[in-house]
C-alpha atoms as a PDB file:
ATOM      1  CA  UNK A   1       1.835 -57.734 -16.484  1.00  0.00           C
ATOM      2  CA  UNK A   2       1.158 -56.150 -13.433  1.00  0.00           C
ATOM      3  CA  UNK A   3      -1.682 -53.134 -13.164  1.00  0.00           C
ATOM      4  CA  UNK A   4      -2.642 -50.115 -11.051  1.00  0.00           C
ATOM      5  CA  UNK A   5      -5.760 -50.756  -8.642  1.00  0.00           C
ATOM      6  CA  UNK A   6      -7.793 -47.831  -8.041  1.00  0.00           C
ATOM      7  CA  UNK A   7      -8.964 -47.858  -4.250  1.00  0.00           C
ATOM      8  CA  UNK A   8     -11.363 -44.973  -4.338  1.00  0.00           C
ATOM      9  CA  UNK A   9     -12.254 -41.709  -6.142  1.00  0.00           C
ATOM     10  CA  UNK A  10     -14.586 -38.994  -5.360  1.00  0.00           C
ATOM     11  CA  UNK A  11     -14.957 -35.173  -6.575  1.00  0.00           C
ATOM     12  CA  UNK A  12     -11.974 -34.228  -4.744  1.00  0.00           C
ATOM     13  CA  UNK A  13      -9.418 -36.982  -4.665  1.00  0.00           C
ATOM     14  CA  UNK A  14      -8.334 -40.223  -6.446  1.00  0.00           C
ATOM     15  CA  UNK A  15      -6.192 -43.101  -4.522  1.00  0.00           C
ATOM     16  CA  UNK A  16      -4.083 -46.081  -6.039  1.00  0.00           C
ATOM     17  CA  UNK A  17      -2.161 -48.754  -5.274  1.00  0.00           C
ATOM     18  CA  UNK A  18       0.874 -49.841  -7.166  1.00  0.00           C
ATOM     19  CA  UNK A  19       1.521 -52.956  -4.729  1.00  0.00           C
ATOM     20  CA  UNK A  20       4.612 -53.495  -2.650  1.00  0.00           C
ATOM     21  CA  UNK A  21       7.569 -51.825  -3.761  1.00  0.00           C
ATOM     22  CA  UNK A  22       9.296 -55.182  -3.876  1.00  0.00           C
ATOM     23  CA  UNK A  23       7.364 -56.363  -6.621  1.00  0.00           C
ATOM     24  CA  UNK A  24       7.645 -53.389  -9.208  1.00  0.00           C
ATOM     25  CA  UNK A  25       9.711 -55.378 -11.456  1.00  0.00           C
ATOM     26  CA  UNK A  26       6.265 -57.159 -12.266  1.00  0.00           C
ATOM     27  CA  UNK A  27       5.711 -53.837 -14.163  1.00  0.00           C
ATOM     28  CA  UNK A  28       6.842 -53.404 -17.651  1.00  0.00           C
ATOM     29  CA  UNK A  29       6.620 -49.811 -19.123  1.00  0.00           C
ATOM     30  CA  UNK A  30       6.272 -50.308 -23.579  1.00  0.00           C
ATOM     31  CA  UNK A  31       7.324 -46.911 -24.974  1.00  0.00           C
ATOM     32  CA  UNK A  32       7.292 -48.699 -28.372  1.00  0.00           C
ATOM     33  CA  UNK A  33       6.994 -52.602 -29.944  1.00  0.00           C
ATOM     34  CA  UNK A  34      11.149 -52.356 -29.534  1.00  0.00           C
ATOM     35  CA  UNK A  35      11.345 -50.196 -26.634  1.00  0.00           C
ATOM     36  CA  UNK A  36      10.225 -51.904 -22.856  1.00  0.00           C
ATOM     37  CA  UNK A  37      11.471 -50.975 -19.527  1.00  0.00           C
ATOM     38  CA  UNK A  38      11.228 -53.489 -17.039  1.00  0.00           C
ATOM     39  CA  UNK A  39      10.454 -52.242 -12.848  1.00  0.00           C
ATOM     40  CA  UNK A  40       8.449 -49.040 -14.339  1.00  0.00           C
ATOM     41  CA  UNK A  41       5.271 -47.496 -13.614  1.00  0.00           C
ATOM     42  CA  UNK A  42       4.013 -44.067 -14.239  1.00  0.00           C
ATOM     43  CA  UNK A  43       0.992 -43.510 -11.671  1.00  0.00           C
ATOM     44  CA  UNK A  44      -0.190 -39.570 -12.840  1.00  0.00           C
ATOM     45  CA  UNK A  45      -3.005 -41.101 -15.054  1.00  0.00           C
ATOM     46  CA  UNK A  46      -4.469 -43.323 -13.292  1.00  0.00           C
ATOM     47  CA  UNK A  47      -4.789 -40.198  -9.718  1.00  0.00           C
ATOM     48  CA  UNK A  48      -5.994 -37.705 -12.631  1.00  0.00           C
ATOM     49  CA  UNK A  49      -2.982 -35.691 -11.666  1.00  0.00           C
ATOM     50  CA  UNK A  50      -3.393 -32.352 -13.149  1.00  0.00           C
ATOM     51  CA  UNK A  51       0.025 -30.614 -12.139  1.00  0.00           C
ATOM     52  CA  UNK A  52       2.571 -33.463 -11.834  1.00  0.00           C
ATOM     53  CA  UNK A  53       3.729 -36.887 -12.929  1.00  0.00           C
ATOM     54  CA  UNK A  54       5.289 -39.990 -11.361  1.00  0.00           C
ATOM     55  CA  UNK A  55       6.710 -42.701 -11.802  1.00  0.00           C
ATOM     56  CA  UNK A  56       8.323 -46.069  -9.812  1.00  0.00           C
ATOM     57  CA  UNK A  57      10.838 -47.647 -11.136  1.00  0.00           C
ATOM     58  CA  UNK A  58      13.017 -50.365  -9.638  1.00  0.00           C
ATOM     59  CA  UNK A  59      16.655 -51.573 -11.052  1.00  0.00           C
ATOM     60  CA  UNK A  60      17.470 -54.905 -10.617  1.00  0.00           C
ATOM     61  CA  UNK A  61      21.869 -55.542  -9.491  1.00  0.00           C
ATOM     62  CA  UNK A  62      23.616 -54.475 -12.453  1.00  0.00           C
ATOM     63  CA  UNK A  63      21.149 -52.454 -14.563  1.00  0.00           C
ATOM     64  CA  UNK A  64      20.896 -48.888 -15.625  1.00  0.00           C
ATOM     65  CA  UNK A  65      18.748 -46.372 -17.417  1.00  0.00           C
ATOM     66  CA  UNK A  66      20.932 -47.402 -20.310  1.00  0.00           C
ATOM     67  CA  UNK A  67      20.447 -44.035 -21.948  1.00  0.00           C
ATOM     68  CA  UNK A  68      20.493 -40.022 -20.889  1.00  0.00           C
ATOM     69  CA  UNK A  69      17.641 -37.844 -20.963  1.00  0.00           C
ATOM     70  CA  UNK A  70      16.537 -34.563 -20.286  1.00  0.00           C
ATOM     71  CA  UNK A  71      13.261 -32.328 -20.573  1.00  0.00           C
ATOM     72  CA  UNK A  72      12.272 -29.650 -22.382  1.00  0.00           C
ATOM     73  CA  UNK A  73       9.837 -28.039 -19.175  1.00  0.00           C
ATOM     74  CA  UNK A  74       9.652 -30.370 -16.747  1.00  0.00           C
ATOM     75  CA  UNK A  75      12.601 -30.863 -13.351  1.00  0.00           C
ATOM     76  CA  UNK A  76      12.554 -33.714 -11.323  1.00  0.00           C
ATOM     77  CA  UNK A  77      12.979 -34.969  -7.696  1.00  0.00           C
ATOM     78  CA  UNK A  78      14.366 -38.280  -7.205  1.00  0.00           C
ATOM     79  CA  UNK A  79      13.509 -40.374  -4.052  1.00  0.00           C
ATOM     80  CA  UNK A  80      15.728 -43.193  -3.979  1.00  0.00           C
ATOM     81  CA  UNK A  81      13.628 -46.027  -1.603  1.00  0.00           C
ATOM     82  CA  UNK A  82      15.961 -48.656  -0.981  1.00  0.00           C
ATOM     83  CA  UNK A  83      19.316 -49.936  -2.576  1.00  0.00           C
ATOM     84  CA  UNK A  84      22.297 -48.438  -3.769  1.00  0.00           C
ATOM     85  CA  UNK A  85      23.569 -47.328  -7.095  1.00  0.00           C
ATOM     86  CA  UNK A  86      24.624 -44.028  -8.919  1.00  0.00           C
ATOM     87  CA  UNK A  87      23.065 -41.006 -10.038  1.00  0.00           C
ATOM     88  CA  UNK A  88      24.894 -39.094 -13.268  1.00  0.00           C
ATOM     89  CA  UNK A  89      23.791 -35.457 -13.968  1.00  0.00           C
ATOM     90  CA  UNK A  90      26.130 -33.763 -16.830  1.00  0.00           C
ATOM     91  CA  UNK A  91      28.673 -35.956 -16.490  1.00  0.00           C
ATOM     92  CA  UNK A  92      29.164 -35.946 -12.697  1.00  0.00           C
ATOM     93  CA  UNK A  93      28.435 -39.470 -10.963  1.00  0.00           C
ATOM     94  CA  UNK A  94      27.811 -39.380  -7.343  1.00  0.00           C
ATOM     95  CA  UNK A  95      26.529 -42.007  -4.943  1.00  0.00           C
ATOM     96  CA  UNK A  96      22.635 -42.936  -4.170  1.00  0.00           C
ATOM     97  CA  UNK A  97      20.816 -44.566  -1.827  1.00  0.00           C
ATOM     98  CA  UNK A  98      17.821 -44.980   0.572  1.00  0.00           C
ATOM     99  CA  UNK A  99      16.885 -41.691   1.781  1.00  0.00           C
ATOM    100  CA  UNK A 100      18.650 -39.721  -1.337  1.00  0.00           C
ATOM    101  CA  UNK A 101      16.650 -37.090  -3.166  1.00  0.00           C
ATOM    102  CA  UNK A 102      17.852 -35.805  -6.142  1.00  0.00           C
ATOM    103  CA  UNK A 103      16.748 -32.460  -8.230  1.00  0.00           C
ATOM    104  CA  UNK A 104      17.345 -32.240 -11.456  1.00  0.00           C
ATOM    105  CA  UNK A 105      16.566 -29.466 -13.508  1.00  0.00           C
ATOM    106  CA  UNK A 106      15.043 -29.309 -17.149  1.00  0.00           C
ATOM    107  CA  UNK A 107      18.388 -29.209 -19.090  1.00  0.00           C
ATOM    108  CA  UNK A 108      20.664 -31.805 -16.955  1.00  0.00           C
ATOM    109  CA  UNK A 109      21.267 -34.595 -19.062  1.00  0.00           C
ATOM    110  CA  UNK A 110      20.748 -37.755 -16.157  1.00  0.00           C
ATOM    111  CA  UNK A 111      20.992 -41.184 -15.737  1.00  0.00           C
ATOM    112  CA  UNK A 112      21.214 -44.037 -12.944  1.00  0.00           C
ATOM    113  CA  UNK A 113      22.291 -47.136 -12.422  1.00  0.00           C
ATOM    114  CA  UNK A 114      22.166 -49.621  -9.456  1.00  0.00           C
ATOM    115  CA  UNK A 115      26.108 -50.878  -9.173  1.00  0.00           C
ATOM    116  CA  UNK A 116      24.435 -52.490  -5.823  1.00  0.00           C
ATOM    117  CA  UNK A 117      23.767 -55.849  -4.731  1.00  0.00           C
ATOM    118  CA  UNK A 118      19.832 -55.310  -3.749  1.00  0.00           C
ATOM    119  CA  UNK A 119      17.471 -53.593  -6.210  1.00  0.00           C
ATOM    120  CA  UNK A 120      17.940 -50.094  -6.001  1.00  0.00           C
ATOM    121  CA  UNK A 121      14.246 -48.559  -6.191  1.00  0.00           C
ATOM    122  CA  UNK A 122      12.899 -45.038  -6.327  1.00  0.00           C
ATOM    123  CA  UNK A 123       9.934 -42.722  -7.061  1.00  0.00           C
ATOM    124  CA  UNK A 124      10.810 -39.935  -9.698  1.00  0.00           C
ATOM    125  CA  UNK A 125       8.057 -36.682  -9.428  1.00  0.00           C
ATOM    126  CA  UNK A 126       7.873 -34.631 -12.650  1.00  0.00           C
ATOM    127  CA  UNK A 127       6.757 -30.534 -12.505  1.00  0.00           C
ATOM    128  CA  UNK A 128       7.372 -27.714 -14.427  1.00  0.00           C
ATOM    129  CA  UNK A 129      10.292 -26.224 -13.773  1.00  0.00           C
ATOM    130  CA  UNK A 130      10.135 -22.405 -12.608  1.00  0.00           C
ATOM    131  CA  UNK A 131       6.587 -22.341 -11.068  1.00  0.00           C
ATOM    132  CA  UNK A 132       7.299 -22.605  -7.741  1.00  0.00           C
ATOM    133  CA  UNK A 133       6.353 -18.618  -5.987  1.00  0.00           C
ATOM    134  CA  UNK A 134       6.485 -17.546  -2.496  1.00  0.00           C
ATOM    135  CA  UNK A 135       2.992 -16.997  -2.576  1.00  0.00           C
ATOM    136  CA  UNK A 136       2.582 -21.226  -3.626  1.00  0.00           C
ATOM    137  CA  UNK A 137       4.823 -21.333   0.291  1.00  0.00           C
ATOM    138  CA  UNK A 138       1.379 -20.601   2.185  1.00  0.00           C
ATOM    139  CA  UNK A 139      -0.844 -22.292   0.070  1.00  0.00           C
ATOM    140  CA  UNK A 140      -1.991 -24.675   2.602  1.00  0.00           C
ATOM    141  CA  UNK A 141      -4.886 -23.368   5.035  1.00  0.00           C
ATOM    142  CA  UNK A 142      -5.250 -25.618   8.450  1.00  0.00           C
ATOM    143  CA  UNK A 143      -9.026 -26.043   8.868  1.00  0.00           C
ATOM    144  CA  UNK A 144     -10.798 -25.266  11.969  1.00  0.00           C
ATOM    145  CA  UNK A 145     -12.575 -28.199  12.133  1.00  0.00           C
ATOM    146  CA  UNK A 146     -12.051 -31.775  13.864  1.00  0.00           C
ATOM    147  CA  UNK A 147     -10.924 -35.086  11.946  1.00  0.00           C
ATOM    148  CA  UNK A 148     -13.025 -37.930  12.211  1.00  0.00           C
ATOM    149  CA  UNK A 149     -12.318 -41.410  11.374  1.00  0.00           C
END
């Protein structure tokens, strides 16, 4: 089975590598002995992410989620990489593919599927829902100092 590499850490930042996209289905996610999702990583962990998750997850032609889920806090964005397939929020099915993002909110019950003919991959970002303020909008401060590489 296929694992993270870290690349570097320091007090203020971690980095890692999950490898190329095209070989996520290496990765095998065990939720349980009986329960294993193939083409899933979760990558929060492993950066010491303290106010988000991810995940990767590729679907091979023909596969699915296979079940619907939703959170009790947490929305998530959708970034759909490459492929094609379908996205299902509350019972509405609409079309995905590379360059789709898709928000869903704590209490949409979701699922996807790639009906496609390529693996349909994508990077899912979990947050708590509701946190976002304007004053989080200007959060970033540009430095007046140069970059050097």
């Amino acid at each position: 089975m296929k694992e993270i590499k870290k690349m570097a850490t320091a007090e203020n930042f971690s980095a890692i590598s999950v490898g190329k996209l095209s070989e996520l289905g290496d990765y095998v996610l065990e939720l349980s002995p009986e329960v294993k999702i193939p083409g899933k990583v979760f990558g929060g962990a492993a950066l010491q992410a303290t106010g988000s998750e991810f995940s990767f997850q590729m679907f091979q032609p023909g596969t699915e989620t296979g079940f619907l889920h939703t959170h009790k806090n947490h929305e998530e964005l959708y970034f759909f990489l490459s492929g094609k397939g379908e996205f299902q929020v509350d019972g509405q099915v609409f079309p995905v593919e590379e360059g789709s993002v898709v928000r869903v909110s704590p209490d949409g019950k979701r699922s996807v599927r790639n009906n496609g003919t390529t693996p349909l991959v994508m990077l899912c970002v979990q947050y708590r829902g509701g946190t976002f303020t304007a004053e989080d909008a200007t959060d970033g401060v540009i430095l007046n100092e140069p970059v050097k590489w």
